[in-house]
N, C-alpha and C. Protein backbone atom coordinates (compact mmCIF):
# COMPACT_ATOMS: atom_id res chain seq x y z
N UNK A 1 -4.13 -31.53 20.75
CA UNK A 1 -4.05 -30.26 20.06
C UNK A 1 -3.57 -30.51 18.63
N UNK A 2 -4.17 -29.90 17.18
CA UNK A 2 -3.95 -30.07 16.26
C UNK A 2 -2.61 -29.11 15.78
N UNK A 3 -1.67 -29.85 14.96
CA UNK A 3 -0.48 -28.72 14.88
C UNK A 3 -0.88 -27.65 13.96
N UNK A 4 -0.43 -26.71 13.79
CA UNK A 4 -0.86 -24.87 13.03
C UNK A 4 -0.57 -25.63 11.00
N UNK A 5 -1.37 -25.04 10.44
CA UNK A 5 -1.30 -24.87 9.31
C UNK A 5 -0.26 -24.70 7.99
N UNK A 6 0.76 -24.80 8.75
CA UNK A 6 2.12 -24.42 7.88
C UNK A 6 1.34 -24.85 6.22
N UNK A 7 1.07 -25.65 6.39
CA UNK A 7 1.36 -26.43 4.80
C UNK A 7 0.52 -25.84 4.49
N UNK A 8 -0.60 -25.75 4.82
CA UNK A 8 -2.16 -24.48 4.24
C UNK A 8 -1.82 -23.06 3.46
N UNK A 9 -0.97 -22.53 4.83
CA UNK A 9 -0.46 -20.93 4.46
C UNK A 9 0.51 -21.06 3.49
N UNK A 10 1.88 -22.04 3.56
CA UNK A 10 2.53 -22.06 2.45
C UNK A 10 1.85 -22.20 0.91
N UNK A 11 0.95 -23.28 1.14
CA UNK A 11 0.09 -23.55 -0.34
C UNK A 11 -0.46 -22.39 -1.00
N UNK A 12 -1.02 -22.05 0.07
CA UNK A 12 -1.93 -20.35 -0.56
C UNK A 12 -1.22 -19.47 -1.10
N UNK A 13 -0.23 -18.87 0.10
CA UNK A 13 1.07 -17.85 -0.31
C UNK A 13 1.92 -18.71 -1.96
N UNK A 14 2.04 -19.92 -1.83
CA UNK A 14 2.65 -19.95 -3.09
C UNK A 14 1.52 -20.04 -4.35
N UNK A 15 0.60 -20.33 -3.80
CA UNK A 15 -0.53 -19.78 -4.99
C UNK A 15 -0.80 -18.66 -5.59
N UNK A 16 -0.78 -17.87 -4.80
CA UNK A 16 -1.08 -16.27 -5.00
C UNK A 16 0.76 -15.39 -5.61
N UNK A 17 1.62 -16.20 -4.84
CA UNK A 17 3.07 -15.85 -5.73
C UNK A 17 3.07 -16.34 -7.24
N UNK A 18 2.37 -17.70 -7.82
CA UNK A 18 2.88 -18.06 -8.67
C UNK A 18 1.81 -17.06 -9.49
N UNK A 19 0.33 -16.88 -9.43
CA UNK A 19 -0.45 -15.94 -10.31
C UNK A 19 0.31 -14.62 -10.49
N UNK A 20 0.91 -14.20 -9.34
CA UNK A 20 1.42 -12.63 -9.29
C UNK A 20 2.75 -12.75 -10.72
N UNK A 21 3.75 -14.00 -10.29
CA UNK A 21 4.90 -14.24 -11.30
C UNK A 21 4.14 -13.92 -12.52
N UNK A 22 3.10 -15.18 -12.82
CA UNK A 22 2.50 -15.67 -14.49
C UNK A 22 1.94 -14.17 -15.05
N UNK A 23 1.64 -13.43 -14.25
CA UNK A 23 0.97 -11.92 -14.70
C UNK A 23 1.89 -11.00 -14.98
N UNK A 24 3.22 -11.24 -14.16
CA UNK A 24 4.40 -10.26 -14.53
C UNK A 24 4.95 -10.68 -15.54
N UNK A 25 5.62 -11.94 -15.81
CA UNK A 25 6.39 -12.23 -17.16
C UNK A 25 5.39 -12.46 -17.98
N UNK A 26 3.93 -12.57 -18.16
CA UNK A 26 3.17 -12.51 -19.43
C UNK A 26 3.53 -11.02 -19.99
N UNK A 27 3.29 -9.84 -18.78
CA UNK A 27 3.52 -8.22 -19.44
C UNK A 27 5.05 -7.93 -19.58
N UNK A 28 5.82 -8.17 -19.17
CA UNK A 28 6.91 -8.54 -19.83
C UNK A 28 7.21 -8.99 -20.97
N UNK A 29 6.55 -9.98 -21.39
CA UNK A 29 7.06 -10.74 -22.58
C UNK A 29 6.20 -9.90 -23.55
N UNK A 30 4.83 -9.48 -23.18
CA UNK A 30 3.87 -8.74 -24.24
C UNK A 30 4.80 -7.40 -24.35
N UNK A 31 5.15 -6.78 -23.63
CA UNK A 31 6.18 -5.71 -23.50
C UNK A 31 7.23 -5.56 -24.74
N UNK A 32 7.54 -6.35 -24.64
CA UNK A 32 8.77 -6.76 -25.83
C UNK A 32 8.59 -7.13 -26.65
N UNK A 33 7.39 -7.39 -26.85
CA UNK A 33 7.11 -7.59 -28.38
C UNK A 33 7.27 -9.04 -28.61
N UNK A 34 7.34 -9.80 -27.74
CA UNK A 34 7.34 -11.82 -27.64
C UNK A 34 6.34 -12.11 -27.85
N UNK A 35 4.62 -11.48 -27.57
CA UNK A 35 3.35 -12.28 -27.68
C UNK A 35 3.64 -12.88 -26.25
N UNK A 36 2.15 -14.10 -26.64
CA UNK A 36 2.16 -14.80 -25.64
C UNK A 36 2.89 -16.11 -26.11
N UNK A 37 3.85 -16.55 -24.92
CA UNK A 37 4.90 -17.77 -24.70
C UNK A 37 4.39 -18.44 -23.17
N UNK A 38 5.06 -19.72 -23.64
CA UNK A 38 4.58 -20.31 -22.56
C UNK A 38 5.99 -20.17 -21.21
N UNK A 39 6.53 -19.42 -21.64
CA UNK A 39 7.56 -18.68 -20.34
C UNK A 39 7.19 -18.76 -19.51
N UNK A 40 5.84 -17.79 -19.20
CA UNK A 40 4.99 -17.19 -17.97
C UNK A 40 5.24 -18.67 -17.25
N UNK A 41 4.47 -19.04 -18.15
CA UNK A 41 4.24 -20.86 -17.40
C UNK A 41 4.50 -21.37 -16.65
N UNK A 42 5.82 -21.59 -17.84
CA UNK A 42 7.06 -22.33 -16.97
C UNK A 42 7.07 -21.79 -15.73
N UNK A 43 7.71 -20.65 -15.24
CA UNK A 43 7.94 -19.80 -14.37
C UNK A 43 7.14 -19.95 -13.34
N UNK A 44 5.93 -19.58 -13.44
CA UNK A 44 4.71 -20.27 -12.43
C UNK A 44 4.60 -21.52 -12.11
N UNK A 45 4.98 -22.55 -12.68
CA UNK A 45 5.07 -23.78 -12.12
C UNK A 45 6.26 -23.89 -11.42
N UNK A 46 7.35 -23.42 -11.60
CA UNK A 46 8.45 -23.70 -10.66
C UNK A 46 7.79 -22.84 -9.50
N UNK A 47 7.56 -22.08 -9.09
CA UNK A 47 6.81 -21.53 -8.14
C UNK A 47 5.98 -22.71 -7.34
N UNK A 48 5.02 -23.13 -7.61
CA UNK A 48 4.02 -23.82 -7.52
C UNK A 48 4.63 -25.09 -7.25
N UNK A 49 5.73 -25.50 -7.77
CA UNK A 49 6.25 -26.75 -7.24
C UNK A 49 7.19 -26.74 -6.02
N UNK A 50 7.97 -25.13 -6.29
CA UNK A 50 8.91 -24.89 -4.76
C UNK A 50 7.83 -24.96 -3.71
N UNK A 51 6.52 -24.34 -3.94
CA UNK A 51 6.05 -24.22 -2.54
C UNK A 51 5.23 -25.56 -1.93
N UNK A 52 4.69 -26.44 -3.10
CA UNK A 52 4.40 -27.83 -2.54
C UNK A 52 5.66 -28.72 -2.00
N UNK A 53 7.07 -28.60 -2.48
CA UNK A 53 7.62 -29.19 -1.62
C UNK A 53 8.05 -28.43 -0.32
N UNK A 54 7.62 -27.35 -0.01
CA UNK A 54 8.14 -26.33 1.07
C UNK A 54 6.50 -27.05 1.91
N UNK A 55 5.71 -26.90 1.21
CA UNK A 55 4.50 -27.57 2.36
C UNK A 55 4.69 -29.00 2.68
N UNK A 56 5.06 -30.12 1.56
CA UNK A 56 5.50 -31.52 2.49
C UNK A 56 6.88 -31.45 3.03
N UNK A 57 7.67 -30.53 3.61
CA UNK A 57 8.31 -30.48 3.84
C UNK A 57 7.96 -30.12 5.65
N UNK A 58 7.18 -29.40 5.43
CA UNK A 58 6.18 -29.14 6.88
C UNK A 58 5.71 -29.91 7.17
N UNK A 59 4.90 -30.47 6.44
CA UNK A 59 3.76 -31.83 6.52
C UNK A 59 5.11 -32.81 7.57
N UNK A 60 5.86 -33.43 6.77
CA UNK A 60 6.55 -34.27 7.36
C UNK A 60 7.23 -33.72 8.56
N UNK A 61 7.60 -32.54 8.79
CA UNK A 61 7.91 -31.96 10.34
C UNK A 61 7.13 -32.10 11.12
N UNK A 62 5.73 -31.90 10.74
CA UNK A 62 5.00 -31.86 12.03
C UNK A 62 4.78 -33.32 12.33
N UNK A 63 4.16 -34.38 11.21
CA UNK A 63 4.49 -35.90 10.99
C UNK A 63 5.59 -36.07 12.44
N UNK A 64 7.05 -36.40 11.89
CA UNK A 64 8.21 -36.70 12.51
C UNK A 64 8.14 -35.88 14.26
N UNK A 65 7.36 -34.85 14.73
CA UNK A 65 7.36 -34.34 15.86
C UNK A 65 6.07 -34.53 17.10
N UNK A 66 5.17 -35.27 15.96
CA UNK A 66 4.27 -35.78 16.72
C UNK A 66 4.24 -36.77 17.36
N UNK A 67 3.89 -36.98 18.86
CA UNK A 67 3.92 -37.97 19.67
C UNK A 67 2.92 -38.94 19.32
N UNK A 68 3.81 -40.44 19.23
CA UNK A 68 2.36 -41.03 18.87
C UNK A 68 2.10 -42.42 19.57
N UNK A 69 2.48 -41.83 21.30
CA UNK A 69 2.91 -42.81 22.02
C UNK A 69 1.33 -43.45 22.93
């Protein structure tokens, strides 16, 4: 039996979080009169990097729980 997807669904869900972030602090920052900064960016990549280590973080759970006798 193949183990469930964790790392798939995490990847996606943090995909679709980090576009949702980069779209809020771009209108934010346009809001205020900042233009465009590479804020948004930033911001979206920390996103995007919490959730790849939240998926090898799975990866290696299911790794470490698999029988591989």
């Amino acid at each position: 039996m193949s183990p469930p997807p964790f790392e798939k669904l995490v990847l996606g869900f943090g995909t679709a979080i980090a576009a949702v972030t980069y779209l809020y602090w771009t209108y934010v920052g346009v809001s205020a009169g900042e233009g465009w900064t590479s804020e948004p960016a930033a911001r979206a990549f920390v996103v995007l990097g919490a959730s790849t280590v939240l998926a090898l973080v799975f990866r290696l759970a299911v790794f470490v729980n698999t029988d591989r006798s």
